[in-house]
N, C-alpha and C. Protein backbone atom coordinates (compact mmCIF):
# COMPACT_ATOMS: atom_id res chain seq x y z
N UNK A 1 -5.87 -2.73 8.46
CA UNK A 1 -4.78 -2.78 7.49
C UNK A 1 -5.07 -1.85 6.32
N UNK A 2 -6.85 -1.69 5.87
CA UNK A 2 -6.33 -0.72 4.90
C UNK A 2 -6.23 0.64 4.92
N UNK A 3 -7.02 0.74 6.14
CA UNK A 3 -6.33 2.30 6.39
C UNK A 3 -4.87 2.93 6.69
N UNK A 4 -4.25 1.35 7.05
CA UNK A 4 -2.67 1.88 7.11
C UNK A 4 -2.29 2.09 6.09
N UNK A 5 -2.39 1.10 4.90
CA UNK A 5 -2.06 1.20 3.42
C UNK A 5 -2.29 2.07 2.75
N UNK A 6 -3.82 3.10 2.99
CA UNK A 6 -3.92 4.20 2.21
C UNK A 6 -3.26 5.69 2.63
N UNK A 7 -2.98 5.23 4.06
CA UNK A 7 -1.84 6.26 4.70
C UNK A 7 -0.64 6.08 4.18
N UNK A 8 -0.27 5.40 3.89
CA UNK A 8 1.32 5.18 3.38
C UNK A 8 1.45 5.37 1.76
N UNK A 9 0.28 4.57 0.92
CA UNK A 9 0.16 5.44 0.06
C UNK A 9 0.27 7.02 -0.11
N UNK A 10 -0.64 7.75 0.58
CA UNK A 10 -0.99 9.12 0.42
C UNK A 10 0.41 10.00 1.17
N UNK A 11 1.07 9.17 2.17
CA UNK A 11 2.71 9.96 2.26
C UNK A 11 3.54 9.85 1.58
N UNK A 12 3.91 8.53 0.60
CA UNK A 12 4.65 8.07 0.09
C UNK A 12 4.37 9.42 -1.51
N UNK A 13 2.97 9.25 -1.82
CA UNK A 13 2.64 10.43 -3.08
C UNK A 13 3.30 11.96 -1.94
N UNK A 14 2.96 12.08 -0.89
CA UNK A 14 3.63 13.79 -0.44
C UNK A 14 4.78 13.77 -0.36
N UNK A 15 5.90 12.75 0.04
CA UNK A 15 7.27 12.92 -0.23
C UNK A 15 7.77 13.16 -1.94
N UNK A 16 6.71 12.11 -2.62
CA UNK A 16 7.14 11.82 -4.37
C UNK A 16 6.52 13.30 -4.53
N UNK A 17 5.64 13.80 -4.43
CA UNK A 17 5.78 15.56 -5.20
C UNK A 17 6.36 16.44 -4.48
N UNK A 18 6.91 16.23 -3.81
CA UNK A 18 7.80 17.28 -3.48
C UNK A 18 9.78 16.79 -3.96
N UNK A 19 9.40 15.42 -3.56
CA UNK A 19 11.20 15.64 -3.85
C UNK A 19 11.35 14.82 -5.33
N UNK A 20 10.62 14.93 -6.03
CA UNK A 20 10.37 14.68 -7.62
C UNK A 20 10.17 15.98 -8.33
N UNK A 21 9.60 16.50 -7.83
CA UNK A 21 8.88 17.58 -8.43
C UNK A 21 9.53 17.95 -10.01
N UNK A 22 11.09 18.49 -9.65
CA UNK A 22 11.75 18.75 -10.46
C UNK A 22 11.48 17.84 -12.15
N UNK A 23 11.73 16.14 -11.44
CA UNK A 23 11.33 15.28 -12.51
C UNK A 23 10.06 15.44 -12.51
N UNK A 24 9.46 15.44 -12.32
CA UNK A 24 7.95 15.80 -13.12
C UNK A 24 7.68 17.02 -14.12
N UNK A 25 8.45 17.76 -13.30
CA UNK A 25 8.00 19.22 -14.31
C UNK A 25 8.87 19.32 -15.16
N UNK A 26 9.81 18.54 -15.38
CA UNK A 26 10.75 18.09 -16.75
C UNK A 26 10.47 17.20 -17.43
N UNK A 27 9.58 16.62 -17.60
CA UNK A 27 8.68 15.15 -18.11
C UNK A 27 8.88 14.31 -18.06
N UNK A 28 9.90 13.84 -17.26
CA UNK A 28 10.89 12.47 -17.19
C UNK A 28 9.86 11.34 -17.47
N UNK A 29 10.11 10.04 -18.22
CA UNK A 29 9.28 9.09 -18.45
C UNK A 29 8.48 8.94 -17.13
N UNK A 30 7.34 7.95 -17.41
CA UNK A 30 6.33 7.35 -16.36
C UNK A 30 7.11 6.53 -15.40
N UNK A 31 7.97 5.64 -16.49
CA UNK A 31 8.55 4.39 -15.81
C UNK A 31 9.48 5.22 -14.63
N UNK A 32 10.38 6.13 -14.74
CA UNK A 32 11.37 6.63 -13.52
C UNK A 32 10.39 7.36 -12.51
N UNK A 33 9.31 7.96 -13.04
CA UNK A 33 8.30 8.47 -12.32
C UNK A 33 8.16 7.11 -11.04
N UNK A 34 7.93 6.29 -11.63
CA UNK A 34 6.71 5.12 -10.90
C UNK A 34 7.94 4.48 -9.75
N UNK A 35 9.31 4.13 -10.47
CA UNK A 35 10.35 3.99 -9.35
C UNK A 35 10.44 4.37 -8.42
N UNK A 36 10.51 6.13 -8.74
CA UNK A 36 11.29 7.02 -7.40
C UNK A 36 9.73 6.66 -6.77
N UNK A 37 8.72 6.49 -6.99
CA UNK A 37 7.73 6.49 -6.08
C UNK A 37 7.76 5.22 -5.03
N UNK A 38 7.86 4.00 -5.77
CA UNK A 38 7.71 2.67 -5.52
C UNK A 38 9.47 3.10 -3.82
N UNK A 39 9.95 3.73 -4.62
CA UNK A 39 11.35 3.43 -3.32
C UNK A 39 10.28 4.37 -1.94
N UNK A 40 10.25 5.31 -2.07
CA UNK A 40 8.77 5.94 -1.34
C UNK A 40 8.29 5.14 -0.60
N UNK A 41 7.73 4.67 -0.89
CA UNK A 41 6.12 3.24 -0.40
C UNK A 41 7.35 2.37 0.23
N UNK A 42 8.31 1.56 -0.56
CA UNK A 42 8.85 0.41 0.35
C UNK A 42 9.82 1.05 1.85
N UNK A 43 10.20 2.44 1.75
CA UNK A 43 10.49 2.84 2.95
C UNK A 43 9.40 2.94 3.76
N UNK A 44 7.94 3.39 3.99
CA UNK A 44 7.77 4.22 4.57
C UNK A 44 6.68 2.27 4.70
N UNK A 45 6.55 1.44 3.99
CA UNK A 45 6.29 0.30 4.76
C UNK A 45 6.80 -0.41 6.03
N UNK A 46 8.92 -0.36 5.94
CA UNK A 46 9.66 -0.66 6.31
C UNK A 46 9.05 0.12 7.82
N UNK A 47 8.98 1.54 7.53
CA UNK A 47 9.06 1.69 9.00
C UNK A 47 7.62 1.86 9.64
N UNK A 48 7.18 1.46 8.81
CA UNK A 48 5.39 1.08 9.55
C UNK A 48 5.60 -0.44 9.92
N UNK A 49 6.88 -1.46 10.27
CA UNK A 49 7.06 -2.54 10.45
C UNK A 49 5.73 -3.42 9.62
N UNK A 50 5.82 -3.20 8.60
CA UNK A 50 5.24 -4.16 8.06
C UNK A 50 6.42 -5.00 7.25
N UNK A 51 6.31 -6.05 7.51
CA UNK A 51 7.63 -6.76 6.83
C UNK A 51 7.67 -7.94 5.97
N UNK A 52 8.56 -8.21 5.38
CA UNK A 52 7.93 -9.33 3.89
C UNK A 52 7.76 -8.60 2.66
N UNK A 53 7.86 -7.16 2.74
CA UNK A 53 6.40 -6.64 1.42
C UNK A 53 7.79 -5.78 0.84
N UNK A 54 7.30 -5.52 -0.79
CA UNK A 54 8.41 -4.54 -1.48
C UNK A 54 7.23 -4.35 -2.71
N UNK A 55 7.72 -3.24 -2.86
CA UNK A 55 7.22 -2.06 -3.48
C UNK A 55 7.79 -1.87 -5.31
N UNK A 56 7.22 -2.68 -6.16
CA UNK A 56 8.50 -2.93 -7.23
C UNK A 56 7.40 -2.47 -8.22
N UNK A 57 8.08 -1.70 -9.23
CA UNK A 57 7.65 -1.07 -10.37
C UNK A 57 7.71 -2.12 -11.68
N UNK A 58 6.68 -2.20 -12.23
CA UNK A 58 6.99 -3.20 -13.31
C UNK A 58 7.17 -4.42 -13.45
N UNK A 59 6.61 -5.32 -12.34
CA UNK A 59 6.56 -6.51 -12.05
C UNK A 59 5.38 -7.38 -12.60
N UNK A 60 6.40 -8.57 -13.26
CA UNK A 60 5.44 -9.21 -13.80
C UNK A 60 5.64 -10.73 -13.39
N UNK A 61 6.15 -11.20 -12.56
CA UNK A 61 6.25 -12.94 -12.43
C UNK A 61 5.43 -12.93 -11.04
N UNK A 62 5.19 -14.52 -11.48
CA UNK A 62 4.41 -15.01 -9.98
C UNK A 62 5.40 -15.64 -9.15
N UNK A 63 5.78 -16.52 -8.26
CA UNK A 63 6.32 -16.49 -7.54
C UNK A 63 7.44 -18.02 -8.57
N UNK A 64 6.88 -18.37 -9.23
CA UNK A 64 6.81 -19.90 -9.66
C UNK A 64 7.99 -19.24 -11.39
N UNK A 65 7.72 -18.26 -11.21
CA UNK A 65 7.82 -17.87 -12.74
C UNK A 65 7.28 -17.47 -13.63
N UNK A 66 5.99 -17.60 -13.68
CA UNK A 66 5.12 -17.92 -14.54
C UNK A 66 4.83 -16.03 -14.87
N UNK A 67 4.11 -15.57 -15.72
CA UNK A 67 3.79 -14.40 -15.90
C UNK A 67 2.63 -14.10 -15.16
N UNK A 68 2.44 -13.15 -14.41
CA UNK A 68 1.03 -13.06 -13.79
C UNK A 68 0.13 -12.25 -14.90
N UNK A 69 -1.25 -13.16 -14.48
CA UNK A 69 -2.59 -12.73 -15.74
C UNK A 69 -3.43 -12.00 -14.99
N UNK A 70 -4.67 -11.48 -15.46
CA UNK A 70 -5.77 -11.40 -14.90
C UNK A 70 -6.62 -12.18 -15.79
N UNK A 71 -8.27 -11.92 -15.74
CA UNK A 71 -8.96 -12.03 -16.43
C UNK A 71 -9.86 -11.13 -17.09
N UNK A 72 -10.23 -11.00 -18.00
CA UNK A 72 -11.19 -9.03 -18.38
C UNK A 72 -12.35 -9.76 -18.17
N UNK A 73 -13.17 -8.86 -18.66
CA UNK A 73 -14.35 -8.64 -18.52
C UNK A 73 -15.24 -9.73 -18.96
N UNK A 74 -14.90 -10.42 -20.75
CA UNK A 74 -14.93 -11.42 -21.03
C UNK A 74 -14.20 -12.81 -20.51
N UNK A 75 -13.67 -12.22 -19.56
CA UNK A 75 -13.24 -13.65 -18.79
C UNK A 75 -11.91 -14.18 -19.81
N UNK A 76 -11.21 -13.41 -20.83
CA UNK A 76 -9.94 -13.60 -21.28
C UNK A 76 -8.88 -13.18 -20.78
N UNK A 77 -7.97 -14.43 -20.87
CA UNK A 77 -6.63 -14.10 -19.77
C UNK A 77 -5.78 -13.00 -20.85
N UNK A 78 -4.99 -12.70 -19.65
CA UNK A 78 -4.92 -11.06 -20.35
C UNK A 78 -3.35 -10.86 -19.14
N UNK A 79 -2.33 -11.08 -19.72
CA UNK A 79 -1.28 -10.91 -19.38
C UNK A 79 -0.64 -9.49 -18.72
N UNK A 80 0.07 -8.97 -17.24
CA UNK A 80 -0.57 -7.77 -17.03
C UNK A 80 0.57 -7.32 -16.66
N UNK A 81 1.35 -6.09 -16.52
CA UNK A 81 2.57 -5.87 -15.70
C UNK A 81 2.19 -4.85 -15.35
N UNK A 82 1.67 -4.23 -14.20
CA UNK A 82 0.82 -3.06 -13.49
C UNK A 82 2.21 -1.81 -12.84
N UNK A 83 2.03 -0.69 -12.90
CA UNK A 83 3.63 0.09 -12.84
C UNK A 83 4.19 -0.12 -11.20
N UNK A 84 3.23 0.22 -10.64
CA UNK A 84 4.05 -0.53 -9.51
C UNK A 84 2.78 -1.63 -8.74
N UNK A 85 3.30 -2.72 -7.72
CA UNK A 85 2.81 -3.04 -6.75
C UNK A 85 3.60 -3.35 -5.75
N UNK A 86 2.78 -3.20 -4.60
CA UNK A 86 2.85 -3.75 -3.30
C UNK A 86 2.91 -4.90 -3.00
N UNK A 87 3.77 -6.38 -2.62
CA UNK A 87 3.46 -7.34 -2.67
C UNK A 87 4.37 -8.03 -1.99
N UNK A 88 4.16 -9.00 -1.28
CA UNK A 88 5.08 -10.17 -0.55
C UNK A 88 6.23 -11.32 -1.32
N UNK A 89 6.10 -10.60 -2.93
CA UNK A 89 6.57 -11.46 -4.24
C UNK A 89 6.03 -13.01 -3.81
N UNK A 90 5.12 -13.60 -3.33
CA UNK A 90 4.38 -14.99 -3.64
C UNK A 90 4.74 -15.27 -2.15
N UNK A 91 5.75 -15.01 -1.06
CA UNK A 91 5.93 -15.67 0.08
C UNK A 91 5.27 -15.35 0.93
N UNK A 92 4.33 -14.58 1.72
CA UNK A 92 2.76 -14.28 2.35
C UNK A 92 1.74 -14.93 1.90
N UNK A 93 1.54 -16.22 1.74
CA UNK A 93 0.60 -16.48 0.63
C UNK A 93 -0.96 -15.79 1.51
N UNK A 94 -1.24 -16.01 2.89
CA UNK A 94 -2.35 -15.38 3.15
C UNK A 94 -2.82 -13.89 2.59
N UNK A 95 -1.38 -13.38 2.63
CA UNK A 95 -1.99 -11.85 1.75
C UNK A 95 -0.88 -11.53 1.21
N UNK A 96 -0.75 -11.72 -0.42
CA UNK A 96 0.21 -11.84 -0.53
C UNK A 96 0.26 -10.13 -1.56
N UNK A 97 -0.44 -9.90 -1.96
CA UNK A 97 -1.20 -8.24 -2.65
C UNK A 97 -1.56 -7.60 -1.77
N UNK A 98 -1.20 -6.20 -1.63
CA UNK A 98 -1.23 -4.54 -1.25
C UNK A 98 -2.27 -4.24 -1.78
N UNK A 99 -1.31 -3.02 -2.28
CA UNK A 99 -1.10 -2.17 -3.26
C UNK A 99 -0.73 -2.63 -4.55
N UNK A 100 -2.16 -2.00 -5.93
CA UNK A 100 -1.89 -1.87 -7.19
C UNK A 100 -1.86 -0.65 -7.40
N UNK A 101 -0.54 -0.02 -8.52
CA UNK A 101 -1.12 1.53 -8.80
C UNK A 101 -0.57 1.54 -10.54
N UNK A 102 -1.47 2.52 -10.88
CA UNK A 102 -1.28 2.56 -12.43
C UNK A 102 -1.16 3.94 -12.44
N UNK A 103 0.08 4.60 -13.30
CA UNK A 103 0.24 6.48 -12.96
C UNK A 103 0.39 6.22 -14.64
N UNK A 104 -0.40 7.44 -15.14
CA UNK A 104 -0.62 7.75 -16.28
C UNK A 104 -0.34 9.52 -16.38
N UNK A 105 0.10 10.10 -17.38
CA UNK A 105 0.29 11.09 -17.72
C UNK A 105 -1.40 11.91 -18.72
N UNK A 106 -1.75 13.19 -18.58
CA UNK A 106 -2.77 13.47 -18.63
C UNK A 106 -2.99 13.34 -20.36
N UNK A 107 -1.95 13.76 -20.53
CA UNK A 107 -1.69 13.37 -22.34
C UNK A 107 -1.80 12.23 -23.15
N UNK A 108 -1.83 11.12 -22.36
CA UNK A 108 -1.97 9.83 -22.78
C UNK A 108 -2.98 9.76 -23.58
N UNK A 109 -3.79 8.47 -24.70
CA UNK A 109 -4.50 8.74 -24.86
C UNK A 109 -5.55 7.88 -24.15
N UNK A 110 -6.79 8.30 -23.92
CA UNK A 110 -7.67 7.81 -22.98
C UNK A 110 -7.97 6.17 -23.14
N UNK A 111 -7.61 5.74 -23.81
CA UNK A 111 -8.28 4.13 -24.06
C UNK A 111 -6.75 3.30 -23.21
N UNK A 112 -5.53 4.04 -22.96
CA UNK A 112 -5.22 3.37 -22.25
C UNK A 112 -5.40 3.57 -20.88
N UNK A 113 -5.72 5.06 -20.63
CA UNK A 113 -6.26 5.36 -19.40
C UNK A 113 -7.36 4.66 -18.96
N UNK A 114 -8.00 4.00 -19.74
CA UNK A 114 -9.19 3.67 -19.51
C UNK A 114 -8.85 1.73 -18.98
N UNK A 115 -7.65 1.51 -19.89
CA UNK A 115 -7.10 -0.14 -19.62
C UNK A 115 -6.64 0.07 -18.56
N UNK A 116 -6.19 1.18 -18.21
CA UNK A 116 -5.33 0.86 -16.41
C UNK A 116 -6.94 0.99 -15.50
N UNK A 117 -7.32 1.12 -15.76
CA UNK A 117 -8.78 1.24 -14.74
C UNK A 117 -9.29 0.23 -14.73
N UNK A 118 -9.46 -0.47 -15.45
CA UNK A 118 -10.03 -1.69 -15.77
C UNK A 118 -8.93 -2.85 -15.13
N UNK A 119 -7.75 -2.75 -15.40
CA UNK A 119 -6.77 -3.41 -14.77
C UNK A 119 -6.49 -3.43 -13.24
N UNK A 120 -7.02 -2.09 -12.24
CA UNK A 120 -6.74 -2.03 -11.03
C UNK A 120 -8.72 -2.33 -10.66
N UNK A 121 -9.90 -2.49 -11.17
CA UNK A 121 -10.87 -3.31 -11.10
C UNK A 121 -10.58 -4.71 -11.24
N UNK A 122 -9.77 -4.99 -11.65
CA UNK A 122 -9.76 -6.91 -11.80
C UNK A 122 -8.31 -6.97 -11.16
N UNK A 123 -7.72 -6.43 -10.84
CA UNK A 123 -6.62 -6.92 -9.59
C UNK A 123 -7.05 -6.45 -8.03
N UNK A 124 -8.20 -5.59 -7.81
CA UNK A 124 -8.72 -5.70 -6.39
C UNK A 124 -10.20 -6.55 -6.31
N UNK A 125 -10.21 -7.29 -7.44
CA UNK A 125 -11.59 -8.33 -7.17
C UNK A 125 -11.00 -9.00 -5.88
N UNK A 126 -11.69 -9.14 -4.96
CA UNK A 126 -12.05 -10.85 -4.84
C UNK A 126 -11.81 -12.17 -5.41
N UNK A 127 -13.13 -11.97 -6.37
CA UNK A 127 -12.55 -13.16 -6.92
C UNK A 127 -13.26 -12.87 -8.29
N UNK A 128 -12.90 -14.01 -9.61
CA UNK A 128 -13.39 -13.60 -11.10
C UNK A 128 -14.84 -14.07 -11.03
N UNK A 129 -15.34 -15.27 -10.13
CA UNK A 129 -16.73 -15.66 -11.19
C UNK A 129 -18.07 -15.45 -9.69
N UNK A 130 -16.86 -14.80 -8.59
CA UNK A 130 -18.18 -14.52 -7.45
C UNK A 130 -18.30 -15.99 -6.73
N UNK A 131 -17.63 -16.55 -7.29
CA UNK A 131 -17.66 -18.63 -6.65
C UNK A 131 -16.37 -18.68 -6.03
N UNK A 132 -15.35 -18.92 -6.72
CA UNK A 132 -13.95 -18.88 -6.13
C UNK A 132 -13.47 -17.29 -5.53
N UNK A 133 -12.95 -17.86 -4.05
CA UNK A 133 -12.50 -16.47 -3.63
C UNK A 133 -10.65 -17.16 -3.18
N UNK A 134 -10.09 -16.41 -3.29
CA UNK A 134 -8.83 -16.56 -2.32
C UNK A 134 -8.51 -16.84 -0.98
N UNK A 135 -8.43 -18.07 -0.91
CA UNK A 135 -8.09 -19.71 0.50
C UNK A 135 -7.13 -19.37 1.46
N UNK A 136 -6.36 -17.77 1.28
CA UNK A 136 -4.97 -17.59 1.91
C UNK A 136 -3.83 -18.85 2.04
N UNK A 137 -4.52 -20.09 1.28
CA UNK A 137 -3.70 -21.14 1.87
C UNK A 137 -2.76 -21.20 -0.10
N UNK A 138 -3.29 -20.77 -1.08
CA UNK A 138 -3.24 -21.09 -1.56
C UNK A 138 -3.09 -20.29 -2.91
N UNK A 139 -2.06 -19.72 -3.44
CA UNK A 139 -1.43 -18.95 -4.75
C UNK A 139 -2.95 -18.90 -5.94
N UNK A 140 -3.47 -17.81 -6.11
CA UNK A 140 -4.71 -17.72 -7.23
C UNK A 140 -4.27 -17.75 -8.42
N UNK A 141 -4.40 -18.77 -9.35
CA UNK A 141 -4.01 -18.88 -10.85
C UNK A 141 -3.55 -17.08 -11.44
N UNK A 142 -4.62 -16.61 -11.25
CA UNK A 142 -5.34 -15.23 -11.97
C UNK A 142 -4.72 -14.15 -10.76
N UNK A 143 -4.35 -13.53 -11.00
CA UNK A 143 -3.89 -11.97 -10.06
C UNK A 143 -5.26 -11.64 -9.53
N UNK A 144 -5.34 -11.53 -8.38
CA UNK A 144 -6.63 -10.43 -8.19
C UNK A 144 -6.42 -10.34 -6.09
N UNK A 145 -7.21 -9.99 -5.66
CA UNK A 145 -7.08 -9.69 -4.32
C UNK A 145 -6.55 -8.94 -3.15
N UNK A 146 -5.77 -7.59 -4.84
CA UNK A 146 -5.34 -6.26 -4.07
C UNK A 146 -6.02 -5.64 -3.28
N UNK A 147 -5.62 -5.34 -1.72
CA UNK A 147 -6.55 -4.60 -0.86
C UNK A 147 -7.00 -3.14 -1.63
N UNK A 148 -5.58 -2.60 -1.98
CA UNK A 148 -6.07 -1.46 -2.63
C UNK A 148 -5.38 -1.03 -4.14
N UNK A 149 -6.63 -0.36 -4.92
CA UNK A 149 -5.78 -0.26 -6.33
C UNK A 149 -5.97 1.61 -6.17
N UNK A 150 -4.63 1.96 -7.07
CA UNK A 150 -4.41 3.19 -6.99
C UNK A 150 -4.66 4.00 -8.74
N UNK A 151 -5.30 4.95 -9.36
CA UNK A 151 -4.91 5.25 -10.82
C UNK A 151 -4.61 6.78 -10.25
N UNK A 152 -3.55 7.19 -10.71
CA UNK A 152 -2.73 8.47 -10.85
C UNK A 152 -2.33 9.39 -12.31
N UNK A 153 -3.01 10.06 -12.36
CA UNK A 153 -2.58 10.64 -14.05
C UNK A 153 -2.08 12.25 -13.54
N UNK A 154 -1.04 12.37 -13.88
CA UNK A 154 -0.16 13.60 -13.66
C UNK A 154 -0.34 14.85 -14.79
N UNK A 155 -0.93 15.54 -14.45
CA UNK A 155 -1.06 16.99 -15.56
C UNK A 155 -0.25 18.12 -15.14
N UNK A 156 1.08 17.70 -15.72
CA UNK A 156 2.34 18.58 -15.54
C UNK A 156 1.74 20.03 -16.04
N UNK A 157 1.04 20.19 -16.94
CA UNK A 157 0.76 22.20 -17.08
C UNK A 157 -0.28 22.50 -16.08
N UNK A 158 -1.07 21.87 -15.47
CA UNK A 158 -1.98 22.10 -14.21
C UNK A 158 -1.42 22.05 -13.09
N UNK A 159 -0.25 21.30 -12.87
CA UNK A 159 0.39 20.87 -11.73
C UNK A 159 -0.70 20.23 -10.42
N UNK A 160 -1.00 18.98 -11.28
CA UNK A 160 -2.13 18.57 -9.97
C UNK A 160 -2.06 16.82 -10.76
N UNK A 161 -2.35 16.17 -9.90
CA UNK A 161 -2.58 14.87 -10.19
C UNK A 161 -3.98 14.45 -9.58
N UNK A 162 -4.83 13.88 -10.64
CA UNK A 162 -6.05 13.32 -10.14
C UNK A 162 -5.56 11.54 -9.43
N UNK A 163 -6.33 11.20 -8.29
CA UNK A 163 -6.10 9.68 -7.86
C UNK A 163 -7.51 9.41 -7.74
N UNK A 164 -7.61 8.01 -8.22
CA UNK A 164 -8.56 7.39 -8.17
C UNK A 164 -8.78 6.11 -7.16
N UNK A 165 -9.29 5.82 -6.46
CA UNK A 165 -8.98 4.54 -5.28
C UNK A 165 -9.99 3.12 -5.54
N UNK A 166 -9.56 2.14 -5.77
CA UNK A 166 -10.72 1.10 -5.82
C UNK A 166 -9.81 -0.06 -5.23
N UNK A 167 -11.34 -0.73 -4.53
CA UNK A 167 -11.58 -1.45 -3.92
C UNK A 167 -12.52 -2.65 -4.03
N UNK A 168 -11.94 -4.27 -3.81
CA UNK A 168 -13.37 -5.09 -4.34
C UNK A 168 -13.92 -4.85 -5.38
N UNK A 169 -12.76 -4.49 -6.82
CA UNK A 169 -13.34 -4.27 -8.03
C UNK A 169 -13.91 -3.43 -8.63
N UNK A 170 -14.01 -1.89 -7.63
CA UNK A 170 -14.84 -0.69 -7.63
C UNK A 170 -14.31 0.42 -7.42
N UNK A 171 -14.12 1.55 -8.19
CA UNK A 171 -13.76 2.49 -7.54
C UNK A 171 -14.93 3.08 -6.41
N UNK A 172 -14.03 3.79 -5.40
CA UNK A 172 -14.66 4.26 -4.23
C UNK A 172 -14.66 5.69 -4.30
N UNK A 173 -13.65 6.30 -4.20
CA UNK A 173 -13.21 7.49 -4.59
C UNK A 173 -12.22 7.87 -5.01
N UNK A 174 -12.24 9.44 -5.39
CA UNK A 174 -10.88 9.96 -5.57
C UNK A 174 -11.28 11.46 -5.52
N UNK A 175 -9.71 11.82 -5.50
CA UNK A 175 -9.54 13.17 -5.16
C UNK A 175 -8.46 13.96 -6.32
N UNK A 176 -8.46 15.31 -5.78
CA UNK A 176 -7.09 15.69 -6.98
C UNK A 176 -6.36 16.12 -5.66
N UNK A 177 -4.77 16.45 -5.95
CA UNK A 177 -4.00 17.12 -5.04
C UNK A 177 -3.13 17.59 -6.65
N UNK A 178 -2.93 19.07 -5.76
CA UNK A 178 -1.86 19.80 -6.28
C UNK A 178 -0.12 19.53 -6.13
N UNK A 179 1.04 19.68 -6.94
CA UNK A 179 2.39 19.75 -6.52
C UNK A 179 3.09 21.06 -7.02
């Protein structure tokens, strides 16, 4: 499964720079950025028959209502709306998290670049204290258990976007690609 996911990721980004392009190299906000992408990903799930799952930019409820949290570093809940995810909206409860991705612009300034990193580390934990892990039977108070987290920062005068990939709380790698 996660090699399908990082395939569909990585087509879903080659359709979004090419038939975005235009909006990118016109600066259009992050947020329409992260849309036209998110419609991207929930097609190209659709026809990888994976089914249940949608692709929504800016999502912040749990299935119940409630706002979804994480926890930081200090173990403070920390209220989160990540730009897009991948997710079953609460009805998969065995896997009910993808895909996390956080797309940042290169201009930003780094301390929030630095909170979306930290944010896609504590939404692909496992689990917060290394004791409790996720039961599939059973909705986790705390967000966490994305197979895969994505960070994207777009440098419209370079024309290249760096991605960063983590996993189990870690980044693994990343790469740059050009548009």
């Amino acid at each position: 499964m996660k090699a399908l996911l990082h395939q569909i990721f990585e087509s879903s980004t080659d359709i979004f720079f090419v038939d975005e392009l235009d909006n990118i190299l016109n600066n259009v906000n992050e947020r329409n950025l992260c849309g036209r992408l998110a419609i991207y990903m929930e097609n190209l799930v659709k026809q990888n028959k994976i089914s249940g799952y949608y692709a929504d930019p800016e999502y912040n409820r749990k299935q119940n209502g409630q706002v979804k949290t994480i926890l930081d570093d200090e173990m403070n809940v920390v209220s989160i709306n990540c730009d897009i995810i991948l997710h079953s909206r609460g009805k998969i409860v065995a896997q009910d998290n993808l895909i996390a991705i956080e797309m940042k612009k290169s201009n930003r300034p780094e301390e929030e670049k630095l909170s979306d990193k930290k944010r896609l580390r504590a939404l692909t934990k496992d689990s917060y204290d290394d004791i409790w892990s996720f039961d599939g039977v059973t909705l986790p108070e705390h967000v966490c258990g994305y197979i895969l987290g994505f960070y994207m920062e777009i440098d419209i005068k370079a024309r290249s976007c760096l991605i960063e990939c983590y996993q189990k709380g870690a980044k693994t790698h990343d790469w740059t690609r050009n548009f």
